[in-house]
PDB file of N, CA and C in Angstrom:
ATOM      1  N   UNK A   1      -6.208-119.756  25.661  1.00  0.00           N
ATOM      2  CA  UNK A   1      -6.629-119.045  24.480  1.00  0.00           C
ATOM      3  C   UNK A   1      -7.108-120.057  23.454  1.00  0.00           C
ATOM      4  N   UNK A   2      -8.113-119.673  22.869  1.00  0.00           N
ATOM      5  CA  UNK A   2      -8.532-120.662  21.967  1.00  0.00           C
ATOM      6  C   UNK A   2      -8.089-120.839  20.876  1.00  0.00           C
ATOM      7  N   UNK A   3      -8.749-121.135  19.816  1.00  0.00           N
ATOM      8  CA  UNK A   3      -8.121-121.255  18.120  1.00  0.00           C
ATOM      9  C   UNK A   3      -8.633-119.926  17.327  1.00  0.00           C
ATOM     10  N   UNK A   4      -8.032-119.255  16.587  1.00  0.00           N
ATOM     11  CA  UNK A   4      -8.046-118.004  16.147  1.00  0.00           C
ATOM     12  C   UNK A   4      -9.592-118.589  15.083  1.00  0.00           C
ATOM     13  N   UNK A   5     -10.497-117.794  14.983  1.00  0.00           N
ATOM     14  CA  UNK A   5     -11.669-117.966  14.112  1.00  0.00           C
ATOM     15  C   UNK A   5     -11.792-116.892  13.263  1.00  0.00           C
ATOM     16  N   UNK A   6     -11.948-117.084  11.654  1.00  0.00           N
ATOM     17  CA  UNK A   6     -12.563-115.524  10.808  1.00  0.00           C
ATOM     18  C   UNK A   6     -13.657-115.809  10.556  1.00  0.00           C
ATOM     19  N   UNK A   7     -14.347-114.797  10.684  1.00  0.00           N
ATOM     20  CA  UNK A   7     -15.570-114.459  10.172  1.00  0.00           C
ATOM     21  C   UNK A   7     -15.987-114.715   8.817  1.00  0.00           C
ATOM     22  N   UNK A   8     -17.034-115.390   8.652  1.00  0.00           N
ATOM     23  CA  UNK A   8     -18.009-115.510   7.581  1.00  0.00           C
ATOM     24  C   UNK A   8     -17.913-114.348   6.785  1.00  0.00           C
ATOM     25  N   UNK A   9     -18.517-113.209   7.106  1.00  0.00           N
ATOM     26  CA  UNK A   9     -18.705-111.857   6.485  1.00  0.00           C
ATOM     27  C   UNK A   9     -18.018-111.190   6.954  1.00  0.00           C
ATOM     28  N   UNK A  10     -18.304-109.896   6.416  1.00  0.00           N
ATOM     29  CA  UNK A  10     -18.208-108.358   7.104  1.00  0.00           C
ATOM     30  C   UNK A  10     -19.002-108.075   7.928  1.00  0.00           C
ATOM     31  N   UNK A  11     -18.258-107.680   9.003  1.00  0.00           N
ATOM     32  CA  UNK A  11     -19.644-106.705   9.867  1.00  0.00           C
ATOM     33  C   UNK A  11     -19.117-105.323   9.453  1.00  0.00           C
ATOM     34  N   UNK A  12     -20.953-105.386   9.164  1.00  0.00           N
ATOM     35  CA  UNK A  12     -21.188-103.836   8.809  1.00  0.00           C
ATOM     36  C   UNK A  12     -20.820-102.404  10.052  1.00  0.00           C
ATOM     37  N   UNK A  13     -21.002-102.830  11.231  1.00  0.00           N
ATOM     38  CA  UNK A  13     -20.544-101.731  12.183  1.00  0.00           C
ATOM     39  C   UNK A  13     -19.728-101.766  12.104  1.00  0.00           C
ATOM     40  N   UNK A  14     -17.975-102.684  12.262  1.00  0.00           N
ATOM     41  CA  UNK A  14     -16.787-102.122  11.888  1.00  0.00           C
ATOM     42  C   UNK A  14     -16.682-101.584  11.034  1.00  0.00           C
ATOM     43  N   UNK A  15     -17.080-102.166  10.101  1.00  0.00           N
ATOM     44  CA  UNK A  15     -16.866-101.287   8.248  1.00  0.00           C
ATOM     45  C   UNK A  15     -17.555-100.029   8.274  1.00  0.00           C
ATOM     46  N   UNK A  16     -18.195 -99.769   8.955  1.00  0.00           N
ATOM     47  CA  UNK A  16     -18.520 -98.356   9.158  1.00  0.00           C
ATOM     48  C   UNK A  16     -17.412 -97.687  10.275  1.00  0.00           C
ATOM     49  N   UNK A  17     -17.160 -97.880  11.415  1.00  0.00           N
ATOM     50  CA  UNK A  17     -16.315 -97.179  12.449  1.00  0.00           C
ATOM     51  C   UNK A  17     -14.888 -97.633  11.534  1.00  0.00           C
ATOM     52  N   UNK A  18     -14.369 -98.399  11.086  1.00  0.00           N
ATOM     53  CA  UNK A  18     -12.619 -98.511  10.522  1.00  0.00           C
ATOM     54  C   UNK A  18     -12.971 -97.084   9.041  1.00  0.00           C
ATOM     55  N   UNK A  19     -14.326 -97.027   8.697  1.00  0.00           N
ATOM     56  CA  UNK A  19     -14.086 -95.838   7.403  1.00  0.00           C
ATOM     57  C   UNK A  19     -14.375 -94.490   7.704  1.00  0.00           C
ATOM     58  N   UNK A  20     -14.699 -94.534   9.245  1.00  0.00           N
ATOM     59  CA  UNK A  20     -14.534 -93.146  10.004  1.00  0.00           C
ATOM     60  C   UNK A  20     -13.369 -93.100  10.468  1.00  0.00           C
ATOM     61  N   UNK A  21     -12.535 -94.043  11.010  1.00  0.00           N
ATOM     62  CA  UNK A  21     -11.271 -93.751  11.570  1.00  0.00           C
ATOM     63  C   UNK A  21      -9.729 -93.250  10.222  1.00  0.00           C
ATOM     64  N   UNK A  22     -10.426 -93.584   9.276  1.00  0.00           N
ATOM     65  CA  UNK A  22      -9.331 -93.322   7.883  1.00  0.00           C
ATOM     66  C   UNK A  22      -9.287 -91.671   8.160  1.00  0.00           C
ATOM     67  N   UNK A  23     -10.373 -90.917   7.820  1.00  0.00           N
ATOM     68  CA  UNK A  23     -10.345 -89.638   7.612  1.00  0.00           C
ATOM     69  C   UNK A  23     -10.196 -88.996   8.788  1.00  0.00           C
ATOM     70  N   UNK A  24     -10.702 -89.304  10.288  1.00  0.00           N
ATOM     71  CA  UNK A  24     -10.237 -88.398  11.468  1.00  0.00           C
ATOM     72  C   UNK A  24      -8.563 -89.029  12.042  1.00  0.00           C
ATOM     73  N   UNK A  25      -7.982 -89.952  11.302  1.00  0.00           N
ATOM     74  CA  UNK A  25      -6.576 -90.021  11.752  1.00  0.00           C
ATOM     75  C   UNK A  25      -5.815 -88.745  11.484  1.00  0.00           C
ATOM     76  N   UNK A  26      -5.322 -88.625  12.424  1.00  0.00           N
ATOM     77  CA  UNK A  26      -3.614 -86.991  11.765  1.00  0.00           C
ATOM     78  C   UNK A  26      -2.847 -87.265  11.701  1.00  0.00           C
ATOM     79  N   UNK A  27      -2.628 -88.939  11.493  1.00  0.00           N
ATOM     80  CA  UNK A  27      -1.390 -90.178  11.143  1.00  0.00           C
ATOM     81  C   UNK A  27      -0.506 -89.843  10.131  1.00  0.00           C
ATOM     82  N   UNK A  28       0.243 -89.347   9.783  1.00  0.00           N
ATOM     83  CA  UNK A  28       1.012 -89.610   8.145  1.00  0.00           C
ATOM     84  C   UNK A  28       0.843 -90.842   7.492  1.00  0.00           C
ATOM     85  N   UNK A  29       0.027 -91.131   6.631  1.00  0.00           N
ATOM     86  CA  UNK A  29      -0.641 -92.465   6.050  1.00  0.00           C
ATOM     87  C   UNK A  29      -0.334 -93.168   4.542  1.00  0.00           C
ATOM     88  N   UNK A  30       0.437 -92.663   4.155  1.00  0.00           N
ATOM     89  CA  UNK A  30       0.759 -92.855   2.822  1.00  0.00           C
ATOM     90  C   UNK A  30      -0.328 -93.892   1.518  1.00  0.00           C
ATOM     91  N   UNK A  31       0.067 -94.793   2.614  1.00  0.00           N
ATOM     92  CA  UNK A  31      -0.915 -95.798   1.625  1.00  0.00           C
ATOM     93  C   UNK A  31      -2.701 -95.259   1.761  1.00  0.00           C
ATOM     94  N   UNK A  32      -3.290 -94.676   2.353  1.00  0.00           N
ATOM     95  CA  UNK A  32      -4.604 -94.206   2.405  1.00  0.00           C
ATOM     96  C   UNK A  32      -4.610 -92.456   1.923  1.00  0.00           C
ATOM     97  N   UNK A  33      -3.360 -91.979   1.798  1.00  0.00           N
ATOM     98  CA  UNK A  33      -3.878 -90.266   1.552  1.00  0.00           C
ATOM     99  C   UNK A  33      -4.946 -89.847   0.631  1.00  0.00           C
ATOM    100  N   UNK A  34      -4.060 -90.583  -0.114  1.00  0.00           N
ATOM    101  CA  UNK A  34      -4.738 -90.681  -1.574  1.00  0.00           C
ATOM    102  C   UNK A  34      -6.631 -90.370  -1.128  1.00  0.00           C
ATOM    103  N   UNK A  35      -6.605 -91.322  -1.179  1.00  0.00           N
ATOM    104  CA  UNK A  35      -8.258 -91.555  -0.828  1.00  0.00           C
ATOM    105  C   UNK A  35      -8.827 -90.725   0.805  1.00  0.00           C
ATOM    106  N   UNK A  36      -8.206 -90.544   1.664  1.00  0.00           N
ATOM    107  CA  UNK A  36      -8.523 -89.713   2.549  1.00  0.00           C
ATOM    108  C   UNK A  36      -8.885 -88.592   1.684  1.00  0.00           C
ATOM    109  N   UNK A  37      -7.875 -87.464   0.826  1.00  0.00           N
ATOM    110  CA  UNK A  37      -8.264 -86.659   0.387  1.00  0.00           C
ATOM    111  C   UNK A  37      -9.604 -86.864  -0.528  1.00  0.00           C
ATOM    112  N   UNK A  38      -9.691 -87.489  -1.740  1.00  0.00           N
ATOM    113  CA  UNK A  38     -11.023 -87.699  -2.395  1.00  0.00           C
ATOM    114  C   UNK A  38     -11.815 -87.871  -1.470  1.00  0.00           C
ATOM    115  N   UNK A  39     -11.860 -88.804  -0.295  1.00  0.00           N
ATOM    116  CA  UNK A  39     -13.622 -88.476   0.593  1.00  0.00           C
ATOM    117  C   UNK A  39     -13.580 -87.545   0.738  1.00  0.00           C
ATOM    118  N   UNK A  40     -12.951 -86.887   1.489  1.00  0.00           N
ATOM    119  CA  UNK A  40     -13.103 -85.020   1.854  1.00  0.00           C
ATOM    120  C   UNK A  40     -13.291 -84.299   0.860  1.00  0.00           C
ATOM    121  N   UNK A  41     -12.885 -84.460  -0.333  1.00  0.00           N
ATOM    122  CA  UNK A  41     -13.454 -83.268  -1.194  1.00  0.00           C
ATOM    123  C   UNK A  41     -14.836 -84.025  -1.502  1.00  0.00           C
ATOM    124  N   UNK A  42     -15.025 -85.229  -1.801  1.00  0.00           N
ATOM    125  CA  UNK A  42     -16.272 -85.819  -2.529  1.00  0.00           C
ATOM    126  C   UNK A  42     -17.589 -85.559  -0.661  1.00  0.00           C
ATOM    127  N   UNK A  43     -17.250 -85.362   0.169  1.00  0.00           N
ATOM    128  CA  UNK A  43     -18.149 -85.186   1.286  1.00  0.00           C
ATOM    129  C   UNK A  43     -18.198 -83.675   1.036  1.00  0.00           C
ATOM    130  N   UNK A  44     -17.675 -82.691   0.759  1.00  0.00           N
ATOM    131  CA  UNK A  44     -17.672 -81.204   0.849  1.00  0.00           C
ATOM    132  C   UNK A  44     -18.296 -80.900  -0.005  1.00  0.00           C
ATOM    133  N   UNK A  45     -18.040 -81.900  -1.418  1.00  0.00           N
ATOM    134  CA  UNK A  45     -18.976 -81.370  -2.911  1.00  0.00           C
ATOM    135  C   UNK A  45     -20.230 -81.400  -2.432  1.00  0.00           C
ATOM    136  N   UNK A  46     -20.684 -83.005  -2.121  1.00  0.00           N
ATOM    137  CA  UNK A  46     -22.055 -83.416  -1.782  1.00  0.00           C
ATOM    138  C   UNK A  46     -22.677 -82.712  -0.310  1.00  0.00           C
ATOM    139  N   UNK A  47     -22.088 -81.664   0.279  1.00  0.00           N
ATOM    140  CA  UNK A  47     -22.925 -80.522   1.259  1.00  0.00           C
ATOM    141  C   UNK A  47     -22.934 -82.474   2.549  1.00  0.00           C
ATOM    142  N   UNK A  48     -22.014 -82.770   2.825  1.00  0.00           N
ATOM    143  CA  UNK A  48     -22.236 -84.371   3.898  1.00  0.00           C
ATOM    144  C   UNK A  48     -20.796 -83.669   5.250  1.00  0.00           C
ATOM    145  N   UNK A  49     -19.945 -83.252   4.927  1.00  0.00           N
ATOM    146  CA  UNK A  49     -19.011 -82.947   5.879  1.00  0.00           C
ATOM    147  C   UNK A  49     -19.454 -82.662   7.179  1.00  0.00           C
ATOM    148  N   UNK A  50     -20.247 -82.062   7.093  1.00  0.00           N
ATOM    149  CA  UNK A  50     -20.723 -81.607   9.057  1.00  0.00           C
ATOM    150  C   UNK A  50     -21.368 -82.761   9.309  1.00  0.00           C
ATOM    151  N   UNK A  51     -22.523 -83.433   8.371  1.00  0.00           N
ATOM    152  CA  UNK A  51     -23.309 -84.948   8.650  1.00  0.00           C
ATOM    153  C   UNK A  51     -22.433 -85.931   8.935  1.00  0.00           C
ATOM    154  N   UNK A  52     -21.382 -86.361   8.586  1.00  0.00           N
ATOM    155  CA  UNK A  52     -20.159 -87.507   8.522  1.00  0.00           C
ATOM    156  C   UNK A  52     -19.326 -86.620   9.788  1.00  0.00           C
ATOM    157  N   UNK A  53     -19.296 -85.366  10.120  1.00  0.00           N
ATOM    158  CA  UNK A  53     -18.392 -84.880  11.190  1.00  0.00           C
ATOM    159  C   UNK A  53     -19.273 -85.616  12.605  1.00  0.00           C
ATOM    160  N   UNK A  54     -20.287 -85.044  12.717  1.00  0.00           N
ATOM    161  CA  UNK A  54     -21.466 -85.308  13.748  1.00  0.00           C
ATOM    162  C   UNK A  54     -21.223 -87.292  14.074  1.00  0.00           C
ATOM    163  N   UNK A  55     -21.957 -87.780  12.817  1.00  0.00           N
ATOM    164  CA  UNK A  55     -21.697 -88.955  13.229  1.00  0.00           C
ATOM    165  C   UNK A  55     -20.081 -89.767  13.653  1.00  0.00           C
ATOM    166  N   UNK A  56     -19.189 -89.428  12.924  1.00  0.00           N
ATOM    167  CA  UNK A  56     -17.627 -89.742  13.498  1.00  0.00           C
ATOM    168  C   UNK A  56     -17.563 -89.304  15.337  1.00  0.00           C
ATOM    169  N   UNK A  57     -17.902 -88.735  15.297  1.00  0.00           N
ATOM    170  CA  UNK A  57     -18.273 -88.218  16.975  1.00  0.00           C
ATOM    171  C   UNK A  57     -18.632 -89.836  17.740  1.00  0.00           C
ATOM    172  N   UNK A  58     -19.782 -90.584  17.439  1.00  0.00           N
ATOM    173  CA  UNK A  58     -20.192 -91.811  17.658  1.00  0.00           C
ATOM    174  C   UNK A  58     -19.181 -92.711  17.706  1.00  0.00           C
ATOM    175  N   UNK A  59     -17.601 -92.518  16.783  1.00  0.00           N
ATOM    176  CA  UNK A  59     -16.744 -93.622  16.485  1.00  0.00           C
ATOM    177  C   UNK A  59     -15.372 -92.890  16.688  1.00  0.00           C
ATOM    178  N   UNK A  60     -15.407 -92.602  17.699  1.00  0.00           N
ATOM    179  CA  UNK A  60     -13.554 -92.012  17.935  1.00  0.00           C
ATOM    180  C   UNK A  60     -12.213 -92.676  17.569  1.00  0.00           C
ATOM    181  N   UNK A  61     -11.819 -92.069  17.184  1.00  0.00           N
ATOM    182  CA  UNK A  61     -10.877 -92.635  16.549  1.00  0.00           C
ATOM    183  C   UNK A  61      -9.453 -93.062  17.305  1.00  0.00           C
ATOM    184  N   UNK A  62     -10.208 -93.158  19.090  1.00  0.00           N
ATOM    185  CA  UNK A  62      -8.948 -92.933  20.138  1.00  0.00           C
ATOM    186  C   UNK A  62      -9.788 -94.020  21.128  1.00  0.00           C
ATOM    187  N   UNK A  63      -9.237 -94.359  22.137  1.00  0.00           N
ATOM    188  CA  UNK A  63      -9.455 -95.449  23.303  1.00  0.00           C
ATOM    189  C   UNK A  63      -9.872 -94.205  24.166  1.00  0.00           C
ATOM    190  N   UNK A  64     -11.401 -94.680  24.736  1.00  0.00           N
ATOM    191  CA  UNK A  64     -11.764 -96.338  24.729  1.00  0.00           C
ATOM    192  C   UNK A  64     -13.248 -96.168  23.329  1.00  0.00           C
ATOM    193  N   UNK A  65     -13.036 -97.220  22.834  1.00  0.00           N
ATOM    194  CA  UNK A  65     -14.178 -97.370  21.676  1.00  0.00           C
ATOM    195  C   UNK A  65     -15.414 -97.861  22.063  1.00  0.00           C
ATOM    196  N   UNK A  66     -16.780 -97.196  22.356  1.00  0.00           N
ATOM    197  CA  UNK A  66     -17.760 -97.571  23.061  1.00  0.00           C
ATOM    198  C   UNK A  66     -18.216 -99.111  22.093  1.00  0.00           C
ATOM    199  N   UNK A  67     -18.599 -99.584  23.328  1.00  0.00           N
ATOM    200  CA  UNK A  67     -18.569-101.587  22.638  1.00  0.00           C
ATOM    201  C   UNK A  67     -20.166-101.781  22.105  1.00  0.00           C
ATOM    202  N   UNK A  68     -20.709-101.109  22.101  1.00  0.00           N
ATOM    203  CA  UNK A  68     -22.165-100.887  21.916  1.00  0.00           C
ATOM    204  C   UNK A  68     -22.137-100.798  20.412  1.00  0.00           C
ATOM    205  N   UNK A  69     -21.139-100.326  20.056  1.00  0.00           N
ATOM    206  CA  UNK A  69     -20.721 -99.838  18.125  1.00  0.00           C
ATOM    207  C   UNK A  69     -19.962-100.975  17.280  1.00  0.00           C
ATOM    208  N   UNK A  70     -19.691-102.197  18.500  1.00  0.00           N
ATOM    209  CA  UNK A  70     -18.988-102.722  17.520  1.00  0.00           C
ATOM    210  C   UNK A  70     -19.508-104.257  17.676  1.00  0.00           C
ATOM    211  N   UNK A  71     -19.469-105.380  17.097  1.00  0.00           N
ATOM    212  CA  UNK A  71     -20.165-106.609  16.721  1.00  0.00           C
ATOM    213  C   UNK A  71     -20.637-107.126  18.107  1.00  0.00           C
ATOM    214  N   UNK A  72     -21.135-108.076  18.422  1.00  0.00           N
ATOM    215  CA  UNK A  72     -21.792-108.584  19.336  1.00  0.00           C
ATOM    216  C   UNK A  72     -21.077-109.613  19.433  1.00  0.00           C
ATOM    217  N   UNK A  73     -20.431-110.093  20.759  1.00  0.00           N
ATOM    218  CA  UNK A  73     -19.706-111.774  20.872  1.00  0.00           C
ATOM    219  C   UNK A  73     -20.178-112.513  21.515  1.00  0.00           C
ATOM    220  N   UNK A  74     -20.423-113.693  20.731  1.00  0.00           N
ATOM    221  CA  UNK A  74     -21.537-114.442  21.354  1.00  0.00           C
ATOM    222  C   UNK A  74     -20.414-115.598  21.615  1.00  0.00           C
ATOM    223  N   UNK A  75     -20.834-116.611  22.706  1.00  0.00           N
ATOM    224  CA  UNK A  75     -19.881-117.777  22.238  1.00  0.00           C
ATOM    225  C   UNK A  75     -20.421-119.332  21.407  1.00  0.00           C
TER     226      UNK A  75
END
């Protein structure tokens, strides 16, 4: 095993699939409810809930996570 490496940046495809997995968890979450609830009402105000439902479809929130969605490893 090699030496643990962090990343420079953010990748933007996790940061997109980890902020789909907040709201389709049925986890008891304490530290995120809070804000689970505000996206859901702030996606329902703005007419986005079925658009953000559709795409979460792309990012399951269960194994196996298609690898096509998530960063590229190069060595």
């Amino acid at each position: 095993m090699g030496p643990l490496r962090l990343a420079d940046r953010l990748d933007p495809m996790w940061e997109i699939a980890f902020t789909l997995h907040l709201p389709q968890s049925r986890e008891p979450d304490l530290e995120f409810a809070a804000w689970r609830q505000e996206v859901c009402a702030a996606l329902e105000t703005a007419g986005l809930t079925r658009a953000v439902r559709e795409l979460a479809r792309l990012y399951p929130c269960s194994e196996p996570f298609p690898d096509f969605l998530g960063p590229g490893y190069g060595g």
